[in-house]
PDB file of N, CA and C in Angstrom:
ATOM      1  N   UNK A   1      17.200   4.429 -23.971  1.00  0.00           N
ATOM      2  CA  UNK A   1      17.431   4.274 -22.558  1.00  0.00           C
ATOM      3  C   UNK A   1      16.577   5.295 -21.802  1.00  0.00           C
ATOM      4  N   UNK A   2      15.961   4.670 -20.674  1.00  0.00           N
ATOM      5  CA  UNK A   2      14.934   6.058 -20.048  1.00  0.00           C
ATOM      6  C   UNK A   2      16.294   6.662 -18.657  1.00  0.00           C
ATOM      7  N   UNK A   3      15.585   7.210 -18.460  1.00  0.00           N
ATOM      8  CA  UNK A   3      15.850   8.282 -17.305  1.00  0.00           C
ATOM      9  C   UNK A   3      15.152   7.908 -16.127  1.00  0.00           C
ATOM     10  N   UNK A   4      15.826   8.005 -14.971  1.00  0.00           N
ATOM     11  CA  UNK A   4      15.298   7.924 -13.741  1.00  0.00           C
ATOM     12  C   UNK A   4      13.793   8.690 -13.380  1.00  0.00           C
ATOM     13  N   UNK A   5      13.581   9.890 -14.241  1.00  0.00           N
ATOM     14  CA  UNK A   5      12.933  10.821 -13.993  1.00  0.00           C
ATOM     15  C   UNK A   5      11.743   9.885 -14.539  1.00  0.00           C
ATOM     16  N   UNK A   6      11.871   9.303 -16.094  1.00  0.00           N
ATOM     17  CA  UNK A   6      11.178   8.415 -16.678  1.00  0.00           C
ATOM     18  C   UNK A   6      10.111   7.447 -16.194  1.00  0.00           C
ATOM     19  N   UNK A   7      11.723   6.586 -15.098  1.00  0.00           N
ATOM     20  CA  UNK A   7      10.942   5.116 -14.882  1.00  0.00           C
ATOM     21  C   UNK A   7      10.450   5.621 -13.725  1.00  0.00           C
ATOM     22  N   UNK A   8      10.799   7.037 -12.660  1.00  0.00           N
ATOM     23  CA  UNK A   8       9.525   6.900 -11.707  1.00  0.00           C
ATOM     24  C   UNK A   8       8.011   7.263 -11.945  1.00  0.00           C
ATOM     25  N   UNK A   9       7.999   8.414 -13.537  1.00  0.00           N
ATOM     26  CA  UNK A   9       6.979   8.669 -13.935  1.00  0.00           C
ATOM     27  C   UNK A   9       5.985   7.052 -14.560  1.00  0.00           C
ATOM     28  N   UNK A  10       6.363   6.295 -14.830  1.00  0.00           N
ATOM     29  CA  UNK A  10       5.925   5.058 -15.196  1.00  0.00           C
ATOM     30  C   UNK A  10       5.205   4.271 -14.415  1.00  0.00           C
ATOM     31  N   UNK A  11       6.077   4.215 -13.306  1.00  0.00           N
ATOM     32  CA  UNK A  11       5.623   3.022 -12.164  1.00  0.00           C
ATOM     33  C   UNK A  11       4.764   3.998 -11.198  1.00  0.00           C
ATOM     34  N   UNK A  12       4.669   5.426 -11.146  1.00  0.00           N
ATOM     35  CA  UNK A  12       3.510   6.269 -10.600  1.00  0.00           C
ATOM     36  C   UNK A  12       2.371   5.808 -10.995  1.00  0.00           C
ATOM     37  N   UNK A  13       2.447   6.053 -12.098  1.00  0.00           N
ATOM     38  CA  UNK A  13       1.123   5.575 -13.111  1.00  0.00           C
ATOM     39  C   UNK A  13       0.791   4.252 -13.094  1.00  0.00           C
ATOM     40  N   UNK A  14       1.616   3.326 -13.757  1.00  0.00           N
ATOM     41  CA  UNK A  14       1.342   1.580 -13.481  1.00  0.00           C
ATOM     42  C   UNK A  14       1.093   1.572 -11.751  1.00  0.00           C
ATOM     43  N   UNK A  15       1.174   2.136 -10.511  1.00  0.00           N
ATOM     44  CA  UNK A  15       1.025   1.590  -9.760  1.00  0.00           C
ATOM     45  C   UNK A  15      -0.492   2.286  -9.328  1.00  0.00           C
ATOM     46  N   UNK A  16      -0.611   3.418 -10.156  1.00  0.00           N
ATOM     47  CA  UNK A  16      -1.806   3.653  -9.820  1.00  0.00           C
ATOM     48  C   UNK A  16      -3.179   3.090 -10.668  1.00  0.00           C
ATOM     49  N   UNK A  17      -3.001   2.454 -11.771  1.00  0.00           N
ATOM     50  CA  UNK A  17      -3.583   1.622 -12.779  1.00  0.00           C
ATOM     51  C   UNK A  17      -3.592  -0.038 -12.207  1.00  0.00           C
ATOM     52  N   UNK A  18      -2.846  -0.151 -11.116  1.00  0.00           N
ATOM     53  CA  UNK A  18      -3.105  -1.283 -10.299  1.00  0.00           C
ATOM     54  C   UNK A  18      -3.681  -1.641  -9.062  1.00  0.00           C
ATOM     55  N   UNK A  19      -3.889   0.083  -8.252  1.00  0.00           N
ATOM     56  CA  UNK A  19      -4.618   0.309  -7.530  1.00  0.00           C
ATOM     57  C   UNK A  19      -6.180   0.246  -7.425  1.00  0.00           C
ATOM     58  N   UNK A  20      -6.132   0.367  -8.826  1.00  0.00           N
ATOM     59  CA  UNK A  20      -8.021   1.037  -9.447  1.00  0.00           C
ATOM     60  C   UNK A  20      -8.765  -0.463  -8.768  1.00  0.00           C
ATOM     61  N   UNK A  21      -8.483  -1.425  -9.321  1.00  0.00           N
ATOM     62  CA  UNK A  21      -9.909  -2.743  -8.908  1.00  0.00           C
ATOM     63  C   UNK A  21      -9.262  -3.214  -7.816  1.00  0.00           C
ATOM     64  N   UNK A  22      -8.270  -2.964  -6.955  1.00  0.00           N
ATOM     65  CA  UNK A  22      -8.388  -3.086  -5.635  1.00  0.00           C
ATOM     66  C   UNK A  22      -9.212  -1.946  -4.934  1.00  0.00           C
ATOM     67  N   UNK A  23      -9.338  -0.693  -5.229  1.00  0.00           N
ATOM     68  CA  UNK A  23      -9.995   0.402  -4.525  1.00  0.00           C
ATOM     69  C   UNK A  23     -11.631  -0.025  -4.579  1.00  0.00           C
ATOM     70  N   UNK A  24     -11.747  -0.134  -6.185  1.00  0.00           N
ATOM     71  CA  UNK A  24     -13.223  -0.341  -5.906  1.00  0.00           C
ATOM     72  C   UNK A  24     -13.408  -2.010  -5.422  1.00  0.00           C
ATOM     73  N   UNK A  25     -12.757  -2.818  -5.277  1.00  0.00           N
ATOM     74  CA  UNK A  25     -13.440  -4.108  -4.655  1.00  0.00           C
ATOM     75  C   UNK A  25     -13.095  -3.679  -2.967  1.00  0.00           C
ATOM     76  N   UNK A  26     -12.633  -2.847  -2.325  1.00  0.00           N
ATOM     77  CA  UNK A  26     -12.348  -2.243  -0.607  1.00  0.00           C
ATOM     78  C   UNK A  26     -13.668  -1.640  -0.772  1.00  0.00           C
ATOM     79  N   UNK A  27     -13.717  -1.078  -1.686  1.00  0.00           N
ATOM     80  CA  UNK A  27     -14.822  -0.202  -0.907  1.00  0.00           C
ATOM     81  C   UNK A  27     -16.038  -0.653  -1.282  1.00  0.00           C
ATOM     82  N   UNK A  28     -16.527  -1.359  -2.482  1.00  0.00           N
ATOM     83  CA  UNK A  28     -17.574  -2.304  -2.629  1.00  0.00           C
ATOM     84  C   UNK A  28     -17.750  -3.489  -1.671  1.00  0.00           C
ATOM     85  N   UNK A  29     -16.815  -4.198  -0.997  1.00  0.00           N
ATOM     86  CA  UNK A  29     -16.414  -4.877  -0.065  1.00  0.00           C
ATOM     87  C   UNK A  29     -16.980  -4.265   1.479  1.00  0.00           C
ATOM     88  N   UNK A  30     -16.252  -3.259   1.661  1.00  0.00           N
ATOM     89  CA  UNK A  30     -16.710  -2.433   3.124  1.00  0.00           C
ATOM     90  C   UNK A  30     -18.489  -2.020   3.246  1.00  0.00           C
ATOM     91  N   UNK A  31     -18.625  -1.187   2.031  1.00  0.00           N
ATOM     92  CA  UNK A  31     -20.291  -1.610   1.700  1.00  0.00           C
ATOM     93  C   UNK A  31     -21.134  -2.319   2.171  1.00  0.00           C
ATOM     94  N   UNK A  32     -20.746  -3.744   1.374  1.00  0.00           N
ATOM     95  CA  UNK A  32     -21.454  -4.582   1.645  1.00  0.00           C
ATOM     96  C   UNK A  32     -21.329  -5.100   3.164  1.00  0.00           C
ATOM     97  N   UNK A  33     -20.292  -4.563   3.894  1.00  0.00           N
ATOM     98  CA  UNK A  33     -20.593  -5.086   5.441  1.00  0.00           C
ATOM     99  C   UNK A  33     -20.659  -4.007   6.298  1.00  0.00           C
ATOM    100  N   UNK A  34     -20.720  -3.079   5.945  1.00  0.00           N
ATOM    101  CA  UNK A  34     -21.483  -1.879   6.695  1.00  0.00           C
ATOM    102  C   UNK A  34     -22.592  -2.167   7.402  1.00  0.00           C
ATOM    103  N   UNK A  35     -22.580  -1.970   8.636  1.00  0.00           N
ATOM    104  CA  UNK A  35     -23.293  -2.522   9.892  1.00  0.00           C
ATOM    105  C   UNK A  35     -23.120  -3.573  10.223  1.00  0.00           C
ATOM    106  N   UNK A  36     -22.299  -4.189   9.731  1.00  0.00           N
ATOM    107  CA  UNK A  36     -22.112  -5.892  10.442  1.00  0.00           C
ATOM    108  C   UNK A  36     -21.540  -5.749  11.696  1.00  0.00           C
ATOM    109  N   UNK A  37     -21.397  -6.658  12.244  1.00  0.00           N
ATOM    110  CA  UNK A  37     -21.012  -7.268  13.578  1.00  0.00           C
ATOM    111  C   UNK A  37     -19.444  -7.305  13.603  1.00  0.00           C
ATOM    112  N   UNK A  38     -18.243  -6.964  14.313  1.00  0.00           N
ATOM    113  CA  UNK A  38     -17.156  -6.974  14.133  1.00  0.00           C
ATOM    114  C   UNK A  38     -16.953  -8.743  13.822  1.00  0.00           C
ATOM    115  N   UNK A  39     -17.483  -9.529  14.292  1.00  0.00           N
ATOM    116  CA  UNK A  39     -17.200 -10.839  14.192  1.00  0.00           C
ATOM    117  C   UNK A  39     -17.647 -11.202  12.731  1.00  0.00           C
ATOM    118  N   UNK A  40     -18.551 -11.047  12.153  1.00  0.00           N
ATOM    119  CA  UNK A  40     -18.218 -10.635  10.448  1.00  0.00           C
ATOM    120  C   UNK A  40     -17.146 -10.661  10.230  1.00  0.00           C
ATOM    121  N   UNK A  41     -16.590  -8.941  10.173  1.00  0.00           N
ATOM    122  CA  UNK A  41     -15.550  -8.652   9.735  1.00  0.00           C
ATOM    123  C   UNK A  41     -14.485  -9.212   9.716  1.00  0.00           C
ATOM    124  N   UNK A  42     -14.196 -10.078  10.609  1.00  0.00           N
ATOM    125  CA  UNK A  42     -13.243 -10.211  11.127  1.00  0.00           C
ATOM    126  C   UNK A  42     -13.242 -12.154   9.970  1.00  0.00           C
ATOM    127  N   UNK A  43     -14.633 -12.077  10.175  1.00  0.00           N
ATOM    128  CA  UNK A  43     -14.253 -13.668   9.460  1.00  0.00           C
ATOM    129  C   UNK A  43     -14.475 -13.460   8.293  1.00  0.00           C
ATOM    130  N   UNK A  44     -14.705 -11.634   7.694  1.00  0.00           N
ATOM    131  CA  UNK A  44     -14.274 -11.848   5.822  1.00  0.00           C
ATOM    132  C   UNK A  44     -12.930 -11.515   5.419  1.00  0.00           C
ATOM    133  N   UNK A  45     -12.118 -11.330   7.086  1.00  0.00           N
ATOM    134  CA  UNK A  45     -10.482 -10.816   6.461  1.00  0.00           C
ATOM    135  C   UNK A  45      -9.680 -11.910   6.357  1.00  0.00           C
ATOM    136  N   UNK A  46     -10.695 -12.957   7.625  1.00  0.00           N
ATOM    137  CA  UNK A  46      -9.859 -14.239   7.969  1.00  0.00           C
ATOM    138  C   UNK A  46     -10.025 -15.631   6.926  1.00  0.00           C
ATOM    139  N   UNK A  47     -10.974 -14.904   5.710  1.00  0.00           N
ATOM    140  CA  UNK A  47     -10.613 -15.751   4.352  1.00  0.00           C
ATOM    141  C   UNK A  47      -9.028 -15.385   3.467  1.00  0.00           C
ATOM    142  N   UNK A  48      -8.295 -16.309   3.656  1.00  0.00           N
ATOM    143  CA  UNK A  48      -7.352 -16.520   2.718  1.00  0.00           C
ATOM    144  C   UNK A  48      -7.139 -15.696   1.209  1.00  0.00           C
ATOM    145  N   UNK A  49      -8.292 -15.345   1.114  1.00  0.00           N
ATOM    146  CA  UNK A  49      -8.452 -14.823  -0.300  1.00  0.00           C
ATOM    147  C   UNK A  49      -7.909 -13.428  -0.122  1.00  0.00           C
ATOM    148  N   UNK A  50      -9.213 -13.547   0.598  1.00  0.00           N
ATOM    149  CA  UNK A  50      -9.218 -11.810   1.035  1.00  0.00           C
ATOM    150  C   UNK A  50      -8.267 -11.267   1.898  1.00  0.00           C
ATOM    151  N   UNK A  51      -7.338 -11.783   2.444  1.00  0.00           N
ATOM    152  CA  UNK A  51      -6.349 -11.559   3.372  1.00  0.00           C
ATOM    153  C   UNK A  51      -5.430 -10.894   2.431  1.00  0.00           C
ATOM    154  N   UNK A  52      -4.905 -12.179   1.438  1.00  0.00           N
ATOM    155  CA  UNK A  52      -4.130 -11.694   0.186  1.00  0.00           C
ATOM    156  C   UNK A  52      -4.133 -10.263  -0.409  1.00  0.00           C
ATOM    157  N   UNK A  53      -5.351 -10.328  -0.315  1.00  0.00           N
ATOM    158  CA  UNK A  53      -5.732  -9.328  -1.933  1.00  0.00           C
ATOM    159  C   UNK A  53      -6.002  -7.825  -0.823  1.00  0.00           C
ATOM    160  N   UNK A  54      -6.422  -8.038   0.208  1.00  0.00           N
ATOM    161  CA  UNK A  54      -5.297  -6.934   1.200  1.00  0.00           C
ATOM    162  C   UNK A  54      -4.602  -6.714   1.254  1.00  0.00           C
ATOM    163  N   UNK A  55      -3.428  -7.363   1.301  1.00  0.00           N
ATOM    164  CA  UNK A  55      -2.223  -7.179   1.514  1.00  0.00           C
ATOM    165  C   UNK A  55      -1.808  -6.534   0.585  1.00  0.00           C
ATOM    166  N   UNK A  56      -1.969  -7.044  -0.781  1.00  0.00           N
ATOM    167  CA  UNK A  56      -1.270  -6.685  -1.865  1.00  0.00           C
ATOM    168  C   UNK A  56      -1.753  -5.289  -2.178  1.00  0.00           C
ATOM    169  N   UNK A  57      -3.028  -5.195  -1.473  1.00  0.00           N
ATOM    170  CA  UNK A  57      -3.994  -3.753  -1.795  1.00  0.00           C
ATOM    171  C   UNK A  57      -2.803  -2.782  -0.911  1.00  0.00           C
ATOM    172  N   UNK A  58      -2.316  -3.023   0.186  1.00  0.00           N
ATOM    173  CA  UNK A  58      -1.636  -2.030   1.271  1.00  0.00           C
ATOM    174  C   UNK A  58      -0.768  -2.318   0.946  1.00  0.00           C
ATOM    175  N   UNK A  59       0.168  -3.334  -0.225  1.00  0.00           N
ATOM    176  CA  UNK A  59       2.077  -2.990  -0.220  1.00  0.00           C
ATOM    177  C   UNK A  59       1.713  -2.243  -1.284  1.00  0.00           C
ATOM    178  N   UNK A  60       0.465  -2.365  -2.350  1.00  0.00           N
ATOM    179  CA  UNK A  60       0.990  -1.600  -3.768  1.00  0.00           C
ATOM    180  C   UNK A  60       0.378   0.077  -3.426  1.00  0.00           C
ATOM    181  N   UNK A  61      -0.493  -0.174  -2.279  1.00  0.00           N
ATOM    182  CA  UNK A  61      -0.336   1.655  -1.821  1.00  0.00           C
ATOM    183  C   UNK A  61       0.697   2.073  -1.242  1.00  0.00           C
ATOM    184  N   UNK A  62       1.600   1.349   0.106  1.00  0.00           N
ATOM    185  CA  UNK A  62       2.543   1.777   0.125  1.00  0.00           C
ATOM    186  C   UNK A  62       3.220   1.918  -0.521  1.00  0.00           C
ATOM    187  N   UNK A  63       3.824   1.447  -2.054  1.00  0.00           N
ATOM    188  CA  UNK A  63       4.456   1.352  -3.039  1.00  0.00           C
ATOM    189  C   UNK A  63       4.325   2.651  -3.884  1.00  0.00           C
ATOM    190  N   UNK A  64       3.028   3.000  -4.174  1.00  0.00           N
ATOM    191  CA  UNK A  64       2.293   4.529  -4.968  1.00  0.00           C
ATOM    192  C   UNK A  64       2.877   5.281  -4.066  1.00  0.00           C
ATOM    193  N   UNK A  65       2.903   5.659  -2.405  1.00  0.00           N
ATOM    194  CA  UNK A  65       3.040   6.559  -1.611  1.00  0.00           C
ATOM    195  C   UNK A  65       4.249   6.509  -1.364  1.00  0.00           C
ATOM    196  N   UNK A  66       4.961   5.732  -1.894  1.00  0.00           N
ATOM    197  CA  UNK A  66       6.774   6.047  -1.621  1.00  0.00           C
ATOM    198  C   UNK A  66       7.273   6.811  -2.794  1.00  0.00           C
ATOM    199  N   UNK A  67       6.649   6.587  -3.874  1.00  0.00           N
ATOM    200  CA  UNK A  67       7.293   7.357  -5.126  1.00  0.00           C
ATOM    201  C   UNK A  67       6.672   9.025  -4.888  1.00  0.00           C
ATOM    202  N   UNK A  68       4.980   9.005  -4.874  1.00  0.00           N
ATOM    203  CA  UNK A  68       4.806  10.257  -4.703  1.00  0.00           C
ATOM    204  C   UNK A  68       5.599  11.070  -3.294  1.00  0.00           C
ATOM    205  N   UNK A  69       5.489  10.760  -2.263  1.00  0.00           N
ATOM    206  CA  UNK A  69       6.311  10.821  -1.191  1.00  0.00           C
ATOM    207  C   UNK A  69       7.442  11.169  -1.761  1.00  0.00           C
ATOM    208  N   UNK A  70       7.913  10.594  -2.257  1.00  0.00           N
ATOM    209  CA  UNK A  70      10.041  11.015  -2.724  1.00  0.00           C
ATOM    210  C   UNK A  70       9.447  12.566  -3.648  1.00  0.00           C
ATOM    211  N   UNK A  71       8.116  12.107  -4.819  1.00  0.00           N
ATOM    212  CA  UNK A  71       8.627  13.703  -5.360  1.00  0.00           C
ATOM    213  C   UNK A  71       7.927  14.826  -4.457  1.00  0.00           C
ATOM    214  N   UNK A  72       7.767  14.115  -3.920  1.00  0.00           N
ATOM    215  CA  UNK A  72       7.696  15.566  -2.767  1.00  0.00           C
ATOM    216  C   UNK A  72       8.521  16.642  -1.878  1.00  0.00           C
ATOM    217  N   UNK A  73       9.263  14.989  -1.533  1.00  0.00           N
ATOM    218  CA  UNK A  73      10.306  16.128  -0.683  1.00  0.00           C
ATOM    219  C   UNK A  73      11.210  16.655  -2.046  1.00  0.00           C
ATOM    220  N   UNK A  74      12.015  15.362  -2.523  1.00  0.00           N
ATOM    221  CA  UNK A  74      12.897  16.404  -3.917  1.00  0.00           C
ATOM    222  C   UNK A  74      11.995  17.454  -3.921  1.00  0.00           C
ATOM    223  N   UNK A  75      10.991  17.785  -4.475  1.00  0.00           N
ATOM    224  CA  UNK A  75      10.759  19.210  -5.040  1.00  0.00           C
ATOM    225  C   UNK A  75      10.884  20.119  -3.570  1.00  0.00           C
ATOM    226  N   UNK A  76      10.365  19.867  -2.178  1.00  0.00           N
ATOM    227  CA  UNK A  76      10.384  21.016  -1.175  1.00  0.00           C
ATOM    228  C   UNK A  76      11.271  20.898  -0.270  1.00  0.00           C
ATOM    229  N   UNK A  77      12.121  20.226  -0.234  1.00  0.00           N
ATOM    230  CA  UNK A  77      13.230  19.612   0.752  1.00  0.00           C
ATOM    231  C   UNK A  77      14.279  20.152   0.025  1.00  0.00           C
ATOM    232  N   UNK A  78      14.926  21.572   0.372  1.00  0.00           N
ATOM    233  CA  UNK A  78      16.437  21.638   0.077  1.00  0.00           C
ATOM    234  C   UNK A  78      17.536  21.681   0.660  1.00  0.00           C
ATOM    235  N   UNK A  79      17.503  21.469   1.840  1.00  0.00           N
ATOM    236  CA  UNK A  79      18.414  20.991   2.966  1.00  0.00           C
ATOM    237  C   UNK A  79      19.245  19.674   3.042  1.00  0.00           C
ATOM    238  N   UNK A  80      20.105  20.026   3.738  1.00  0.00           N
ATOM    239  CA  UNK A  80      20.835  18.183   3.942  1.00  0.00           C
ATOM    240  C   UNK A  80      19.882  17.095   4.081  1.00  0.00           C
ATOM    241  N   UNK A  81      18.633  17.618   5.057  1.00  0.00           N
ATOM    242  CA  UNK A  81      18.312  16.217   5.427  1.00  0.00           C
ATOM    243  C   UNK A  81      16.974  15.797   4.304  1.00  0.00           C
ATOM    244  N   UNK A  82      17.052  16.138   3.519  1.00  0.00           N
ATOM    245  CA  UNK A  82      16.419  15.278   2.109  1.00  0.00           C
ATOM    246  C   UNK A  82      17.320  13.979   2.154  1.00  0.00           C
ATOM    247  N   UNK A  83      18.392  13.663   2.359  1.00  0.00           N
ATOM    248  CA  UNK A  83      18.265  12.324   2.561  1.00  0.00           C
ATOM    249  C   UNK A  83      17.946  11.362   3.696  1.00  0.00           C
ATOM    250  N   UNK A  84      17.726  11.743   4.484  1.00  0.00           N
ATOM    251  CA  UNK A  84      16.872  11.556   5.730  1.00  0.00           C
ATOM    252  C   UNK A  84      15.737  11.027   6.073  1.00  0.00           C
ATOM    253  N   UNK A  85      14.961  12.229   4.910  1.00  0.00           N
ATOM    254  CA  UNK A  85      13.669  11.918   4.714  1.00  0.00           C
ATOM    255  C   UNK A  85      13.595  11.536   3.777  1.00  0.00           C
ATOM    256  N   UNK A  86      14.151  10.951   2.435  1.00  0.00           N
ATOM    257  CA  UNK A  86      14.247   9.775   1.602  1.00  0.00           C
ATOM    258  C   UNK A  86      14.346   8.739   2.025  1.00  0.00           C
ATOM    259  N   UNK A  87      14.941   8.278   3.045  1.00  0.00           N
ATOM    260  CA  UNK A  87      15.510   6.839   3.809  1.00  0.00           C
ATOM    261  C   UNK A  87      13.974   6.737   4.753  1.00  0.00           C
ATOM    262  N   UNK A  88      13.535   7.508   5.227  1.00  0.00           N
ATOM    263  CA  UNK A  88      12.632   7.200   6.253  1.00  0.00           C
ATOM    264  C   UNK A  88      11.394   7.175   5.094  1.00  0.00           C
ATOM    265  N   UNK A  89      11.272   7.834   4.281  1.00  0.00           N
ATOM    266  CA  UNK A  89      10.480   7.840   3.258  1.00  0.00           C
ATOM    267  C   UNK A  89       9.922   6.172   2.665  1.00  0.00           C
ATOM    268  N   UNK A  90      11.444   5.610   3.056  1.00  0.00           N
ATOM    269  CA  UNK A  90      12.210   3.950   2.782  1.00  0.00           C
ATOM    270  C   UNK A  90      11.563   3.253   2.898  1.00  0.00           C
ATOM    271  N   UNK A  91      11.540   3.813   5.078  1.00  0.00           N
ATOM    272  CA  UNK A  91      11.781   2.548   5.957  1.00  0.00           C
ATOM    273  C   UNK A  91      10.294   2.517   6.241  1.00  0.00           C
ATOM    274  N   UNK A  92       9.370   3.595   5.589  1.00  0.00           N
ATOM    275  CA  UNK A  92       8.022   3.638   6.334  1.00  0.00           C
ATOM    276  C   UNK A  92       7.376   2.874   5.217  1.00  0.00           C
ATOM    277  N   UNK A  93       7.670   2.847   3.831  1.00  0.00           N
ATOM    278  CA  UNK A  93       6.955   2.095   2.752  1.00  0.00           C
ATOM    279  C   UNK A  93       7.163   0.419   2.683  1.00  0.00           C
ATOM    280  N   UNK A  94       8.686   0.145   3.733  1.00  0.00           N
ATOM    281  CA  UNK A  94       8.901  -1.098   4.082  1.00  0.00           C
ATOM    282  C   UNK A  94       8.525  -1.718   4.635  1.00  0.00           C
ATOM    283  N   UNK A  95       7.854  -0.501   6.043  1.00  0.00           N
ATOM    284  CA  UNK A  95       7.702  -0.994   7.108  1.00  0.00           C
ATOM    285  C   UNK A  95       5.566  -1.423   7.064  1.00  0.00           C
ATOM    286  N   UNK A  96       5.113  -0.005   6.230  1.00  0.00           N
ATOM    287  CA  UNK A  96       3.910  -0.570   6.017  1.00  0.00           C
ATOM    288  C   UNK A  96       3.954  -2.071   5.212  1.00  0.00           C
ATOM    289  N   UNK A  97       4.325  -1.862   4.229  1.00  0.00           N
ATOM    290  CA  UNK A  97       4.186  -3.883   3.729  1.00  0.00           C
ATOM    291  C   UNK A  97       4.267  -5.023   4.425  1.00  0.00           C
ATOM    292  N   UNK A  98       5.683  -4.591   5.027  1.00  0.00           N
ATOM    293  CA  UNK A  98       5.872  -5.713   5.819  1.00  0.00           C
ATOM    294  C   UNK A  98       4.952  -6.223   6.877  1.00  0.00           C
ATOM    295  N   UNK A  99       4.081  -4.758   7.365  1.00  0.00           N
ATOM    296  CA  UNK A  99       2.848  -4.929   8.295  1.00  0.00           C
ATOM    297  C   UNK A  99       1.988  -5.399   7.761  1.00  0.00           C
ATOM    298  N   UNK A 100       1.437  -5.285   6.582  1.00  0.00           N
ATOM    299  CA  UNK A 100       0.713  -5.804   5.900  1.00  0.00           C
ATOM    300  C   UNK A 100       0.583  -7.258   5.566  1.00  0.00           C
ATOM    301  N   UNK A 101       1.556  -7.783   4.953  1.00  0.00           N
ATOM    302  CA  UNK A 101       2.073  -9.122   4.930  1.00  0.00           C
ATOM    303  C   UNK A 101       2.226 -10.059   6.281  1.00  0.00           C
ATOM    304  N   UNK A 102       2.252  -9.404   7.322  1.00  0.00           N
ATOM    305  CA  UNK A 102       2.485 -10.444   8.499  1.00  0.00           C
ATOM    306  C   UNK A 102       0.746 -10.182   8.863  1.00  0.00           C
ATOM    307  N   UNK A 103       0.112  -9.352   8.845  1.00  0.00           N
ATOM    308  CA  UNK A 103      -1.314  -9.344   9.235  1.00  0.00           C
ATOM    309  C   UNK A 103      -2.200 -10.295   8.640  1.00  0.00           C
ATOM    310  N   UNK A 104      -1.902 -10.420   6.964  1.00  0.00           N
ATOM    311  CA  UNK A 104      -2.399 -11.216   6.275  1.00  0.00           C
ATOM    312  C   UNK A 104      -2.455 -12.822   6.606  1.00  0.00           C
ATOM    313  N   UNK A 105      -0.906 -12.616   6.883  1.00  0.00           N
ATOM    314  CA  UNK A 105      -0.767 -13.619   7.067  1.00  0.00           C
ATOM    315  C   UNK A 105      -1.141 -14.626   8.968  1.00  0.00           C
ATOM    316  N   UNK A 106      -1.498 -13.665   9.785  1.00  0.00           N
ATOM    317  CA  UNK A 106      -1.950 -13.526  11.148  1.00  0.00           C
ATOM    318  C   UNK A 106      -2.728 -14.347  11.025  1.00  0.00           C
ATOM    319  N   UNK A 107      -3.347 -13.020  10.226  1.00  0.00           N
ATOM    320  CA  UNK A 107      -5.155 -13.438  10.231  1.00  0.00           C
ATOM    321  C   UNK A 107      -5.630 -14.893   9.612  1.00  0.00           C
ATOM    322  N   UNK A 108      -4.934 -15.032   8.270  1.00  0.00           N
ATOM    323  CA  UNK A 108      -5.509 -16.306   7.633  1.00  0.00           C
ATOM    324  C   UNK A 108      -4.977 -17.585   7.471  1.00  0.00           C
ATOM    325  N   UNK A 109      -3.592 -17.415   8.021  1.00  0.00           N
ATOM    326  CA  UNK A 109      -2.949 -18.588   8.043  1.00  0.00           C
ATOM    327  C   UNK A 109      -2.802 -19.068   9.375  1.00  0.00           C
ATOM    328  N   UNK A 110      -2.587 -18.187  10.532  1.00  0.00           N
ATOM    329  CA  UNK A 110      -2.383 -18.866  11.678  1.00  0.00           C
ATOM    330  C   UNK A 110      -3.722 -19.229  12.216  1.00  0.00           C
ATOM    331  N   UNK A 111      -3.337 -20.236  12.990  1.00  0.00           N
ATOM    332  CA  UNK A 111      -4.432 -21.115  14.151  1.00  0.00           C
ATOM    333  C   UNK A 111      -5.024 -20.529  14.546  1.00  0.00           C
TER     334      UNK A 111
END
C-alpha cells in the first residue's frame, strides 16, 4: 500500500514526464511562427487539433503546479491558514483548466 507522501511523489513525476512533448511541440510551435501576423496565430490555435493539445498542455501544467504548489506551502506554511491556501491552491488549478478548456473550446469549436 503506498502513502500519500508516495502517490504525490509519483504523479509529480508522471505529470512532469507528460509535460516533456507538449513543452517542446509549444515551443517548436511558437518558433515556427515567430514574426507572424497575429491573424496567423490566431488561425493555428483555431485548428481543432491544436486547440486540444493546448488545453491539455495548460490543465496538465496546472495539474504539475497544484502538487508542487501544495509541497510548498506544507513545508513553509505553519499557521492555520495552510488550509486556505491549500483550497485556493484548489480553486486556482481548477480554475486555470477550466479556462483552458472553455478557450479551446472558444476558439475551435464555436462559430
Amino acid at each position: 500500500m503506498t502513502t500519500r507522501a508516495t502517490r504525490t511523489f509519483i504523479a509529480q513525476r508522471a505529470s512532469a514526464v507528460l509535460l516533456l512533448p507538449f513543452v517542446i511541440w509549444v515551443v517548436w510551435s511558437l518558433a515556427a511562427l515567430a514574426g507572424a501576423e497575429p491573424s496567423q496565430m490566431r488561425a493555428w490555435l483555431t485548428e481543432p487539433v491544436t486547440a486540444v493539445l493546448f488545453a491539455a498542455f495548460i490543465v496538465i501544467s496546472a495539474f504539475h503546479m497544484r502538487i508542487g504548489l501544495a509541497e510548498i506551502i506544507e513545508d513553509y506554511v505553519h499557521s492555520g491558514a495552510k488550509g486556505v491556501f491549500m483550497t485556493l491552491n484548489w480553486l486556482a488549478a481548477i480554475a486555470v483548466g477550466a479556462a483552458a478548456i472553455y478557450a479551446a473550446y472558444a476558439l475551435a469549436f464555436s462559430s
